[in-house]
C-alpha atoms as a PDB file:
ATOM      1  CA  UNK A   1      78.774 150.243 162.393  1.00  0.00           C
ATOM      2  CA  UNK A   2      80.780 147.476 162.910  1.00  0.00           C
ATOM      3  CA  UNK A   3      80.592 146.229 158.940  1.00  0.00           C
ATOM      4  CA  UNK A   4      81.678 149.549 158.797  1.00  0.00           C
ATOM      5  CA  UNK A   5      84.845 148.831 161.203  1.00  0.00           C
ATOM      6  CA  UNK A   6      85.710 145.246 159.951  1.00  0.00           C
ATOM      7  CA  UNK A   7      86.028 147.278 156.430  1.00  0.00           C
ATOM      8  CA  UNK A   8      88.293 149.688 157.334  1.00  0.00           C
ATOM      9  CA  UNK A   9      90.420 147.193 159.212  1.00  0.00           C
ATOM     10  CA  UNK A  10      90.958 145.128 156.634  1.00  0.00           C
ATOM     11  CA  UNK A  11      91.798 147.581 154.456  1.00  0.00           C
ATOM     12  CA  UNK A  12      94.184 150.129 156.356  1.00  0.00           C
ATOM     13  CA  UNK A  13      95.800 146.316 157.752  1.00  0.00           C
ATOM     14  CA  UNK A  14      95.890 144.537 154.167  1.00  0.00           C
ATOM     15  CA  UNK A  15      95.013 145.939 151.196  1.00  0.00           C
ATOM     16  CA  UNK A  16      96.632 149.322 151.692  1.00  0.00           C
ATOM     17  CA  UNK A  17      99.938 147.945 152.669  1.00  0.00           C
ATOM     18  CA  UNK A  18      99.446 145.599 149.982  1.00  0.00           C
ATOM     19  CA  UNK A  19      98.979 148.592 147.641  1.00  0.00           C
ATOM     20  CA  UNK A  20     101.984 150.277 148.245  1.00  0.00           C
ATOM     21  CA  UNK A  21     104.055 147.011 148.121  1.00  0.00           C
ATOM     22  CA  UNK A  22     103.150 146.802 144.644  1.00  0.00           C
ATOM     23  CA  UNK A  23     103.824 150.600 143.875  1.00  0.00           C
ATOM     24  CA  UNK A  24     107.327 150.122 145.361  1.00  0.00           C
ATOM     25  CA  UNK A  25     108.236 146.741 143.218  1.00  0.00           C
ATOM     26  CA  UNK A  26     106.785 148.583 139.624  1.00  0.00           C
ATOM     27  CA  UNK A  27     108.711 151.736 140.564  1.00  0.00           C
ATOM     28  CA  UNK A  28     111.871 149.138 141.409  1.00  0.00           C
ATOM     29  CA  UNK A  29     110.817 147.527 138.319  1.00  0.00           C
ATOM     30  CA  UNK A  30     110.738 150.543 136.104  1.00  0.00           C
ATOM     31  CA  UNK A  31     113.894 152.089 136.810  1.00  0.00           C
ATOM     32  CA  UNK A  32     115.367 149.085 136.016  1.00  0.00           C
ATOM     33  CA  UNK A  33     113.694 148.762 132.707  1.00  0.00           C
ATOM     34  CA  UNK A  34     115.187 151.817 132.125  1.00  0.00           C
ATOM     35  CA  UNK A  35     118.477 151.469 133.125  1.00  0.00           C
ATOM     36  CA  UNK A  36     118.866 148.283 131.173  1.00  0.00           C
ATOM     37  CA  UNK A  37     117.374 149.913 128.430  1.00  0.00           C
ATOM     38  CA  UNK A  38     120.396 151.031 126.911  1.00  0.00           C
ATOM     39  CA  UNK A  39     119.239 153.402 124.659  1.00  0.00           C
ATOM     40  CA  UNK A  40     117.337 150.873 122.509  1.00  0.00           C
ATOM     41  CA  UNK A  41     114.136 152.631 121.427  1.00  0.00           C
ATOM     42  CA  UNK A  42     111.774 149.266 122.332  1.00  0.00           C
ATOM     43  CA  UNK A  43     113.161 148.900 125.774  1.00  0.00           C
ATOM     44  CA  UNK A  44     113.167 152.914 126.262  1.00  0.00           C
ATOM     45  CA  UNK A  45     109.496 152.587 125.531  1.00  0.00           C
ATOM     46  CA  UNK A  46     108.319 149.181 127.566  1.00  0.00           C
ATOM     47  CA  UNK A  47     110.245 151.800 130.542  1.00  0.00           C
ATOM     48  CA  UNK A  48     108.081 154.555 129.880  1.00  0.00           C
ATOM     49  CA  UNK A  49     105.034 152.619 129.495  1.00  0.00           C
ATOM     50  CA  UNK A  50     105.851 150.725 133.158  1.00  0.00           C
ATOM     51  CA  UNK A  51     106.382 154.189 134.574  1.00  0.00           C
ATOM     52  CA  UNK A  52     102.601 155.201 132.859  1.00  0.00           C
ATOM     53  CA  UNK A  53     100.926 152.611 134.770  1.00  0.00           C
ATOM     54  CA  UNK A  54     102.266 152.723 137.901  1.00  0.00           C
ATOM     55  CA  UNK A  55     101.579 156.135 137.758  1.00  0.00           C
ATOM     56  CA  UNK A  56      97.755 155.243 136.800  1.00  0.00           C
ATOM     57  CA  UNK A  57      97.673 152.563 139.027  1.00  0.00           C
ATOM     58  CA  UNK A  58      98.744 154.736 142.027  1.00  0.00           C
ATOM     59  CA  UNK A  59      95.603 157.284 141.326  1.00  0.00           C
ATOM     60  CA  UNK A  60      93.621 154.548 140.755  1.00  0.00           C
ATOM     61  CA  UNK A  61      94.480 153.189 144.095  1.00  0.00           C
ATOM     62  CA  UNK A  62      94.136 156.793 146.177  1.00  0.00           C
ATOM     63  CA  UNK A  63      90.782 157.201 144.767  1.00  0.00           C
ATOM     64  CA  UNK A  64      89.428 153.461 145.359  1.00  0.00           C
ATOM     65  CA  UNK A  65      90.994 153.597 148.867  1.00  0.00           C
ATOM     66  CA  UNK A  66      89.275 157.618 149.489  1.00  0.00           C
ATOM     67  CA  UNK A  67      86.058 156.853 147.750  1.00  0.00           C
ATOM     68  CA  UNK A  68      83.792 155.798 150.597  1.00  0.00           C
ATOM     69  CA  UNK A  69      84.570 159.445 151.996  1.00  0.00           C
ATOM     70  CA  UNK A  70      84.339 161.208 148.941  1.00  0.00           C
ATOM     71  CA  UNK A  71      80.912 159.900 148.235  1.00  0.00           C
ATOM     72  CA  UNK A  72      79.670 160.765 152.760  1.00  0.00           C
ATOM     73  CA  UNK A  73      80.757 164.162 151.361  1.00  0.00           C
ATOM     74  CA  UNK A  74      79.055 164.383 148.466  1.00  0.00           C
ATOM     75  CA  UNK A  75      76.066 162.843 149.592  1.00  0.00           C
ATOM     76  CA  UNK A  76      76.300 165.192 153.051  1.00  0.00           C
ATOM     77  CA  UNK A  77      76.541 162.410 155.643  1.00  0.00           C
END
């Protein structure tokens, strides 16, 4: 129980607002790459690619952050 507590302190104080600190700077970070971008194919596609991963890293994140009630559910505890 209290392993249990110390986890989800740490992350609901630290990782999760860590998380979406990072999700705000790469969506900052993308729109800039593509409004620098200028039409130049190379550019137009590091943007797109930026915008892929944050997008990956964002469900990536959800899940990680949900999984320890996903699998009580699963597993009917």
């Amino acid at each position: 129980m209290i392993i249990e507590t110390v986890i989800n302190n740490v992350l609901s104080m630290v990782v999760w607002p860590t998380f979406v600190g990072a999700v705000v700077v790469m969506t900052i970070y993308a729109g800039f790459l593509f409004l620098s971008s200028a039409g130049d194919p190379t550019k137009l596609s590091k943007a797109k690619m930026a915008v892929l991963w944050t997008v990956v890293g964002i469900i990536t994140g959800v899940l990680a952050y949900s999984a320890l009630n996903i699998l009580k559910k699963v597993l009917g505890e």
